[in-house]
C-alpha atoms as a PDB file:
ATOM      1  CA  UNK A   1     144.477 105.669 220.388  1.00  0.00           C
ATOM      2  CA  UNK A   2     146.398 102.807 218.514  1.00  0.00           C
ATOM      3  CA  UNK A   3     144.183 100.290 220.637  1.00  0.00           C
ATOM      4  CA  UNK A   4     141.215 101.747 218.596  1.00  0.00           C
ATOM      5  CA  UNK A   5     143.299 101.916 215.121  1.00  0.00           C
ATOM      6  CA  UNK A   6     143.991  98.267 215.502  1.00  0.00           C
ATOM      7  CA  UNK A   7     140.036  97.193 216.596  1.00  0.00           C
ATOM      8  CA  UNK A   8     139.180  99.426 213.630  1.00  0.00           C
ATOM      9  CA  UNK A   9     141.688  97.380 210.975  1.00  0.00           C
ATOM     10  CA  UNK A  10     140.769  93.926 212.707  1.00  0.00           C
ATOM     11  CA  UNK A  11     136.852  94.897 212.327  1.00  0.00           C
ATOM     12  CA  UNK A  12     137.944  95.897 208.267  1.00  0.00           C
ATOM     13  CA  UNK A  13     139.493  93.013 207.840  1.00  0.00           C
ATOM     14  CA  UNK A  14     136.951  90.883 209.096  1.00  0.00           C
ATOM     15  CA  UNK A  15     134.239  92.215 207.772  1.00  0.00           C
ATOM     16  CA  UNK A  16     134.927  93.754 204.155  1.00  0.00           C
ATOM     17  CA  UNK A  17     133.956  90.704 202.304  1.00  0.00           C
ATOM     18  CA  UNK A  18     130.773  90.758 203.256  1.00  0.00           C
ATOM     19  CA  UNK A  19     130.427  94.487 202.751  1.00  0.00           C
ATOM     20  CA  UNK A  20     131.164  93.412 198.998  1.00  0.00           C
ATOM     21  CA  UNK A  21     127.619  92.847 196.810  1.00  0.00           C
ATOM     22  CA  UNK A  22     129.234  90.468 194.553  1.00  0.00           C
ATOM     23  CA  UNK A  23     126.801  87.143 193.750  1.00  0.00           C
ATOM     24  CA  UNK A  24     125.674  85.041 190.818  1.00  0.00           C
ATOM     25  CA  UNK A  25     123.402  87.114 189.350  1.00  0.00           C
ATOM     26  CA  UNK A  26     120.747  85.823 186.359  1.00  0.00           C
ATOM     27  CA  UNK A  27     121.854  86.632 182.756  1.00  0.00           C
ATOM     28  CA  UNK A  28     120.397  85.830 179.324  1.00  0.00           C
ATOM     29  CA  UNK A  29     123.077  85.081 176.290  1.00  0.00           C
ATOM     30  CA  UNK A  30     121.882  85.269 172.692  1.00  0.00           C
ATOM     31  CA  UNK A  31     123.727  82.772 171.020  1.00  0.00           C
ATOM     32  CA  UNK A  32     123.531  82.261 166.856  1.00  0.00           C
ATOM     33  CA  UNK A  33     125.356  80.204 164.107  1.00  0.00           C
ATOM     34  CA  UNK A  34     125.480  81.678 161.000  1.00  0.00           C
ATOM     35  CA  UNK A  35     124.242  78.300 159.200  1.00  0.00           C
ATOM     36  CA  UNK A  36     121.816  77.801 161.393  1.00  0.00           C
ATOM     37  CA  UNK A  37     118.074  78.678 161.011  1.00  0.00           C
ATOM     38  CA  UNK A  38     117.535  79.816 164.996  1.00  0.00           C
ATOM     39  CA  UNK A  39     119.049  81.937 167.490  1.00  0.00           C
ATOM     40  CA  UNK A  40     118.969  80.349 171.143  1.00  0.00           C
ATOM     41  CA  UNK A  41     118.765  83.016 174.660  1.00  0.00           C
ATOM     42  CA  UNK A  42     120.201  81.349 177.278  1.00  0.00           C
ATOM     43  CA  UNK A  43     119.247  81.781 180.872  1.00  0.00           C
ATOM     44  CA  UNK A  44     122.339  81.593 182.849  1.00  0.00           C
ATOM     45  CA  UNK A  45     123.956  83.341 186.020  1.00  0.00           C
ATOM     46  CA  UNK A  46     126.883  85.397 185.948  1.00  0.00           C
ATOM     47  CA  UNK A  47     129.510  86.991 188.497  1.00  0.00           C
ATOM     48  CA  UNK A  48     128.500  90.520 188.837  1.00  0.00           C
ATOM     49  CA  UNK A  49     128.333  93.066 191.730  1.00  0.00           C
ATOM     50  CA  UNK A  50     130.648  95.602 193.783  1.00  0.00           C
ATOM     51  CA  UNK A  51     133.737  94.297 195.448  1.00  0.00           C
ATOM     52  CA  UNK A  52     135.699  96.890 198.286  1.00  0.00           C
ATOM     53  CA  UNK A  53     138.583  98.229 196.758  1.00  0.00           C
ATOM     54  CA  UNK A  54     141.383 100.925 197.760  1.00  0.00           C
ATOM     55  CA  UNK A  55     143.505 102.726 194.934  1.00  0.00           C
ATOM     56  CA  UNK A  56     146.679 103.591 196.956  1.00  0.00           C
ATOM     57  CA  UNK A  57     147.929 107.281 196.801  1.00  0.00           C
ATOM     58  CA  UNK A  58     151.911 105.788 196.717  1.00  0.00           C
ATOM     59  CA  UNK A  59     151.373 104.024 193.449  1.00  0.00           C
ATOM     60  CA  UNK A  60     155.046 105.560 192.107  1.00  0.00           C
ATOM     61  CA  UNK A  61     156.276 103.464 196.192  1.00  0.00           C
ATOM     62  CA  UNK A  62     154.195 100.306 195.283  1.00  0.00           C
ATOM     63  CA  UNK A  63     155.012  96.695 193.196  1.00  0.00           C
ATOM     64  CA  UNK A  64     152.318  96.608 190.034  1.00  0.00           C
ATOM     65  CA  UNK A  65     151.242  93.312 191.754  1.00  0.00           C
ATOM     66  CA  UNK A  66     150.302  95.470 194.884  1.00  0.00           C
ATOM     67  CA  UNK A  67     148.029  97.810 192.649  1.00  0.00           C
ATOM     68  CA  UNK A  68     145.587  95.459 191.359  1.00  0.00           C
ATOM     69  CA  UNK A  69     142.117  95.810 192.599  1.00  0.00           C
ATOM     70  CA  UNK A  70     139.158  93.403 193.089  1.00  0.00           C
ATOM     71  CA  UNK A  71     136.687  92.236 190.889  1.00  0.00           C
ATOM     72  CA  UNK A  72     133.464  90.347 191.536  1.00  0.00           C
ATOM     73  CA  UNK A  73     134.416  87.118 189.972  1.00  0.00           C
ATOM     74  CA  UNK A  74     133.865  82.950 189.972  1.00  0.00           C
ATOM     75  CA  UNK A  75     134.616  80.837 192.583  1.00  0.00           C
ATOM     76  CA  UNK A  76     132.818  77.838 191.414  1.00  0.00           C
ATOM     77  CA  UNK A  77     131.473  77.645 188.115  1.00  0.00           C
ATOM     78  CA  UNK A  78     130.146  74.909 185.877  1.00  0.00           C
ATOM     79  CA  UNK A  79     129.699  74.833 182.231  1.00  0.00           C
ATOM     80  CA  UNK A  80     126.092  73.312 180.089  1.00  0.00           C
ATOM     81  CA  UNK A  81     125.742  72.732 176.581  1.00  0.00           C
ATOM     82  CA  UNK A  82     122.678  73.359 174.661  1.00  0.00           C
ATOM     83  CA  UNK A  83     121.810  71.936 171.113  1.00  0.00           C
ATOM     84  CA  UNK A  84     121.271  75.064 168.615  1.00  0.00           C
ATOM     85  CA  UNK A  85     117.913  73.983 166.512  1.00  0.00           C
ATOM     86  CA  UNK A  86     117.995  74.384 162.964  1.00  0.00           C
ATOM     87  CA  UNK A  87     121.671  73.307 162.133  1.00  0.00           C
ATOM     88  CA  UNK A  88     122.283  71.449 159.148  1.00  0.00           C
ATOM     89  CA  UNK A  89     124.597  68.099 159.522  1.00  0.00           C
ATOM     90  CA  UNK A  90     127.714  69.350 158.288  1.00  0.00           C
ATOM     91  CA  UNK A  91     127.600  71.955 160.926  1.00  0.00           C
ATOM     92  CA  UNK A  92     128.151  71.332 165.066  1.00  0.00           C
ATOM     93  CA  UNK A  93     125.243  72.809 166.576  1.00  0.00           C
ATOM     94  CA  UNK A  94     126.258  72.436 170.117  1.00  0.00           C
ATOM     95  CA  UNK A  95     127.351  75.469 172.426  1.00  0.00           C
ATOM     96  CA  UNK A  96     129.155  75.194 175.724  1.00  0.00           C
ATOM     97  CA  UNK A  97     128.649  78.282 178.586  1.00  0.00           C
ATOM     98  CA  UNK A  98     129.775  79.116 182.298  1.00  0.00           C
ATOM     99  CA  UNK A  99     127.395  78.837 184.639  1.00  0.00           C
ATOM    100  CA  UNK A 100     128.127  80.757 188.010  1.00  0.00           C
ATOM    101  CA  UNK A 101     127.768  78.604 190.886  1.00  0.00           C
ATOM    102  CA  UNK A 102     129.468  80.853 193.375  1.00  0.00           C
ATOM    103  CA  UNK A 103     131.183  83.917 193.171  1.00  0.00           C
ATOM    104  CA  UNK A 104     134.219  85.846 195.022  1.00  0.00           C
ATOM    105  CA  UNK A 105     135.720  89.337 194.955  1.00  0.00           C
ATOM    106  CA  UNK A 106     139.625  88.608 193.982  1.00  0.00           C
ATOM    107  CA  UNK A 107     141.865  89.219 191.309  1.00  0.00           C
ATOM    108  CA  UNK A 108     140.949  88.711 187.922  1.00  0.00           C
ATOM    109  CA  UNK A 109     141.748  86.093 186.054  1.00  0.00           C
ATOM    110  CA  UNK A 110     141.929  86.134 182.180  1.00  0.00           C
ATOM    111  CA  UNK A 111     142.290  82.705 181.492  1.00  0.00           C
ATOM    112  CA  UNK A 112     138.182  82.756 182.035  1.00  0.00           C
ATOM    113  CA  UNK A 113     137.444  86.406 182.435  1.00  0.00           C
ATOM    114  CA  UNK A 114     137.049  89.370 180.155  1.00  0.00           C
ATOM    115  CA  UNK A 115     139.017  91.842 182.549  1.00  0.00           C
ATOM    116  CA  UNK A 116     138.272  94.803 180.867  1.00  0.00           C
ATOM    117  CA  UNK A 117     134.568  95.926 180.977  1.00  0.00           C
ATOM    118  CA  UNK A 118     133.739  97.993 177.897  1.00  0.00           C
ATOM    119  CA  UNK A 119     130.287  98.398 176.956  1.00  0.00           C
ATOM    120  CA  UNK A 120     129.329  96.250 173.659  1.00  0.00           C
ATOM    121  CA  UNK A 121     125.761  95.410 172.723  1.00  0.00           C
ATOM    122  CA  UNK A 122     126.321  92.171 170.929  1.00  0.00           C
ATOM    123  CA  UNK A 123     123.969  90.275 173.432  1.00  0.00           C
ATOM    124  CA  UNK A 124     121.115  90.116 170.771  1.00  0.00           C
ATOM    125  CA  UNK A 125     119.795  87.941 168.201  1.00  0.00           C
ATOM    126  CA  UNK A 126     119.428  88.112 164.234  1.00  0.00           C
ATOM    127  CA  UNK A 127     117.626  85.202 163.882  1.00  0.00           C
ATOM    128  CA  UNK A 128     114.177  83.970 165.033  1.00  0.00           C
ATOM    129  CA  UNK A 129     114.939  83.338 168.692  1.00  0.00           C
ATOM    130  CA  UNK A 130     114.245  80.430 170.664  1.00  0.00           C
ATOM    131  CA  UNK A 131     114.251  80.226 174.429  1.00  0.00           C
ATOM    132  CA  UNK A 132     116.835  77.838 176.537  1.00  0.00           C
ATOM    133  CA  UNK A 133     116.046  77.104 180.269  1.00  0.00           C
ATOM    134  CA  UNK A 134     118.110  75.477 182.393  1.00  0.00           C
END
């Protein structure tokens, strides 16, 4: 019996992170000055998908560092910056954005992640819209 326990944890352990759906995945972002005449959508790729996760039933027994689950997030990433038309001089019409190149199930880190996923439709534009490939 603990012969089969252990080829059972070894087999987990091997192969949860590929039982994880977490990849770049294509996203458009609506970005918009207020002084200038256009809005610009962006197509970009973001970190999204399902990472394996456990929520332990000793959580009063367990650190806080030991509680912190997995999120789908970058491994390598690489930012572009577009030129917003219709921007008068005085104003910088340039706009930098990540641009997933890989992506990871692992802790998540707020230095370039929004850890908190709360549903907020602000991804739209005001303006007349122009499209950005890249």
């Amino acid at each position: 019996m603990s012969l089969f326990f252990l080829m059972s944890l070894l087999f987990g352990l091997t192969f949860s992170q590929t039982a994880s759906l977490c990849a770049p995945s294509e996203y458009i972002i609506h970005v918009e000055k207020r002084e200038c005449a256009y809005c610009l959508a962006i197509n970009t790729t973001i970190c999204a998908g399902f990472c394996m996760t456990r929520d332990s039933n000793g959580k009063k027994l367990l650190l806080k560092s030991a509680l912190s689950q997995n999120v789908c997030t970058y491994k390598e990433m690489l930012y572009q910056t577009v030129l917003i038309p219709g921007c008068p001089h005085h104003t910088i019409p340039y706009y930098s954005y990540p641009v997933a190149v890989s992506c990871k199930c692992g802790k998540c880190n707020t230095d370039y992640s929004d850890c908190v996923h709360e549903k907020v439709r602000t991804n739209y534009c005001t303006k007349p819209q122009k499209l950005c490939n890249m």
